[in-house]
Protein backbone atom coordinates (compact mmCIF):
# COMPACT_ATOMS: atom_id res chain seq x y z
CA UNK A 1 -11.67 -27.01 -10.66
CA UNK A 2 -8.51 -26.03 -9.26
CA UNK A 3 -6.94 -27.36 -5.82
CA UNK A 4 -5.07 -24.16 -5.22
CA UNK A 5 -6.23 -21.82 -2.24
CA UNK A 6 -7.96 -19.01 -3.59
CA UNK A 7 -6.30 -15.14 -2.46
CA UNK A 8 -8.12 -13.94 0.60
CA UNK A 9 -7.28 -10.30 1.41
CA UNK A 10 -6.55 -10.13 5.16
CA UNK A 11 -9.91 -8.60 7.27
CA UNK A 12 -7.11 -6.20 8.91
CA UNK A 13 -6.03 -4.87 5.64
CA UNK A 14 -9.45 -4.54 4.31
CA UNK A 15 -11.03 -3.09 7.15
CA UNK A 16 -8.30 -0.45 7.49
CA UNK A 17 -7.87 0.71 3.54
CA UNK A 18 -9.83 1.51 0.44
CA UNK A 19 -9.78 -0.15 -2.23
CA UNK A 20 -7.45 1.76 -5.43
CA UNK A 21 -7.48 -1.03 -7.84
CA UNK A 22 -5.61 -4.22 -9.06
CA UNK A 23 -1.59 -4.21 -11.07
CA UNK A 24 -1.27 -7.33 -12.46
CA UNK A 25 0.70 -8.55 -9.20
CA UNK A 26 -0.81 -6.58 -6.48
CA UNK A 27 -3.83 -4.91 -5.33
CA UNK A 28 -3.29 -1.76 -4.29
CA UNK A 29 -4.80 -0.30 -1.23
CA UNK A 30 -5.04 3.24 0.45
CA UNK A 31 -4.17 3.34 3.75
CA UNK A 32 -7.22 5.18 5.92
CA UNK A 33 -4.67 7.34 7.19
CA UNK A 34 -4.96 11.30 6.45
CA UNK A 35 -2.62 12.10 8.11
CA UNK A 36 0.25 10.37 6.17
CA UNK A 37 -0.70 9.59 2.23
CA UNK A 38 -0.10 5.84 1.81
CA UNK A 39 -0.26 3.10 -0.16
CA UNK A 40 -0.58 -0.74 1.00
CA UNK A 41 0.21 -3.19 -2.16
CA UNK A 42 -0.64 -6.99 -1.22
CA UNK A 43 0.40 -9.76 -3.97
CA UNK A 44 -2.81 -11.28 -4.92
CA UNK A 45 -0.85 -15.37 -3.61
CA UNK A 46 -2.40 -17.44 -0.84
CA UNK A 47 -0.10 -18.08 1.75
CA UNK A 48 2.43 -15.10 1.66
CA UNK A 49 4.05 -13.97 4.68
CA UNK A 50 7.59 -12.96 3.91
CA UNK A 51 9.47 -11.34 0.35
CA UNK A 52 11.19 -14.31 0.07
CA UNK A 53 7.91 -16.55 -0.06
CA UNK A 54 8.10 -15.02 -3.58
CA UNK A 55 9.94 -16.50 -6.24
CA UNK A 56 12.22 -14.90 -8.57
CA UNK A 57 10.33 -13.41 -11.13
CA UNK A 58 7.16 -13.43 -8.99
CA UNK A 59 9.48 -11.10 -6.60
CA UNK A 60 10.96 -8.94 -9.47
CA UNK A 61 6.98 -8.15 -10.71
CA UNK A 62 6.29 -6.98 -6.89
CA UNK A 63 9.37 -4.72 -6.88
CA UNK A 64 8.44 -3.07 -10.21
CA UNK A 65 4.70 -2.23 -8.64
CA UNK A 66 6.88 -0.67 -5.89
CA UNK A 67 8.66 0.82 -8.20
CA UNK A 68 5.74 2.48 -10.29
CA UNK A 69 3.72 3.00 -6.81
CA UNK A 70 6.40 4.91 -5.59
CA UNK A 71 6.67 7.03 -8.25
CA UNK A 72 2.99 8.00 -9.23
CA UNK A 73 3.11 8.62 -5.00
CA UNK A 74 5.79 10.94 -5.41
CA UNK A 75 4.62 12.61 -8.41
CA UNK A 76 0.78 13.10 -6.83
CA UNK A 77 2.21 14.23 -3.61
CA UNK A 78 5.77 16.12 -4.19
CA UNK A 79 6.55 14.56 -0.74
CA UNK A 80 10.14 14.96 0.92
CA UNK A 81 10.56 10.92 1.60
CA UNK A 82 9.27 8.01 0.54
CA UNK A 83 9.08 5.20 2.74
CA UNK A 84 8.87 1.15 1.38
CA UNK A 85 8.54 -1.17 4.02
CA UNK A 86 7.28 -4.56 4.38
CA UNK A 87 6.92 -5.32 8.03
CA UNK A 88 3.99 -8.17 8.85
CA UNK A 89 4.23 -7.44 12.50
CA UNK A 90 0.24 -7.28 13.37
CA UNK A 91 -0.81 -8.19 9.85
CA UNK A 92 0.97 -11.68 8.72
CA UNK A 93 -0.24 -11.80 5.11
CA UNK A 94 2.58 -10.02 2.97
CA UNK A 95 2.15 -6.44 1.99
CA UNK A 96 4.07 -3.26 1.18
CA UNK A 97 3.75 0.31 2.56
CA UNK A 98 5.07 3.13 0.59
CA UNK A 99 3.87 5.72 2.61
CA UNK A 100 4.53 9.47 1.28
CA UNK A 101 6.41 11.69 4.11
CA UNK A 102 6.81 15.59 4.93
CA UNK A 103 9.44 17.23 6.71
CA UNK A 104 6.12 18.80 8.41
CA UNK A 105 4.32 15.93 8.79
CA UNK A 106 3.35 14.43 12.39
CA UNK A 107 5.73 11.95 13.16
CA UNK A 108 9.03 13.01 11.40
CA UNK A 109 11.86 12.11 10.89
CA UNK A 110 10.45 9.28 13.59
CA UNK A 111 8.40 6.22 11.67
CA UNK A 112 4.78 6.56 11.25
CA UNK A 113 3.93 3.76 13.14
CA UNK A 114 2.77 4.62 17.10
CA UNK A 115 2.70 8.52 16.57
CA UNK A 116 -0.69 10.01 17.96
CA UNK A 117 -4.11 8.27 16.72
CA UNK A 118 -5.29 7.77 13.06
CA UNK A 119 -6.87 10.13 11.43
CA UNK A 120 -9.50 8.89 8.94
CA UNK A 121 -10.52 10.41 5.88
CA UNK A 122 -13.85 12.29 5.14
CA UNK A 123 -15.10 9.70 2.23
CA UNK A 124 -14.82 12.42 -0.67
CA UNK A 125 -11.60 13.21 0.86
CA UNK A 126 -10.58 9.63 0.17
CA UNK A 127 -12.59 8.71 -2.79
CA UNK A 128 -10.43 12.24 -4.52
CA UNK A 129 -6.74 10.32 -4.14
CA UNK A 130 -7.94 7.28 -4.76
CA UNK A 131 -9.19 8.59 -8.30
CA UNK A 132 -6.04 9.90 -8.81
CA UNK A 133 -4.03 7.42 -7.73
CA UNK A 134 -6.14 5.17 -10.04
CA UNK A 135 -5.11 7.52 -12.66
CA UNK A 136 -1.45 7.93 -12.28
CA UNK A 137 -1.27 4.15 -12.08
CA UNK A 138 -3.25 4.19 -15.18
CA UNK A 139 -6.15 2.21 -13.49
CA UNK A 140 -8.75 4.50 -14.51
């Protein structure tokens, strides 16, 4: 039996995302957010608060799932922006946004965060992008 503390994800995160599916660093969350498509990636490590918590390679794997996030975002989406951000300000334990913005959308150019009230998906709605996102991360 092992002495290491097991990887809780934070209630926060869980209560306010969907589940898309696990890279072999991260799990990767949708955001319950219609208004704005995005993606939450936390590294599956006890303990994490901060990028540099993460060691070398450890870090290098999370910036790759950024990396291929970003892209199968972009590519399901055609957004104008992408935004990567890893801020910890109300949630501590260390995750990633990459959060899919539109020249139309409701808070640009501003940042997402603090513009109007959340608008939460119908469940086939969400249950729809997460399949796909599943898919373009080749989850499915």
């Amino acid at each position: 039996m092992s002495d290491a503390a097991p990887f809780i994800l934070d209630p926060q995160l869980e209560a306010d995302t969907f589940p898309v599916g696990d890279l072999a660093l991260s799990t990767v969350r949708l955001m319950d957010d219609a208004r704005f498509p995005w993606v939450i990636l936390v590294p599956r490590r006890p303990g994490l608060a901060e990028l540099i918590d993460l060691e070398g390679e450890t870090r290098a794997s999370l910036t790759d799932e950024i990396d291929q996030v970003s892209r199968a975002l972009k590519t399901l989406t055609e957004c104008d922006k992408l935004n990567v951000a890893a801020l910890g300000n109300q949630v501590r334990q260390l995750h990633v946004h990459v959060i899919a913005r539109f020249a139309a959308d409701a808070a640009w150019p501003r940042p997402v965060w603090g513009v109007a009230e959340r608008r939460t998906y119908a469940a086939p709605q969400a249950m729809l992008l997460v399949a796909r996102l599943r898919a373009a991360l080749g989850l499915a």
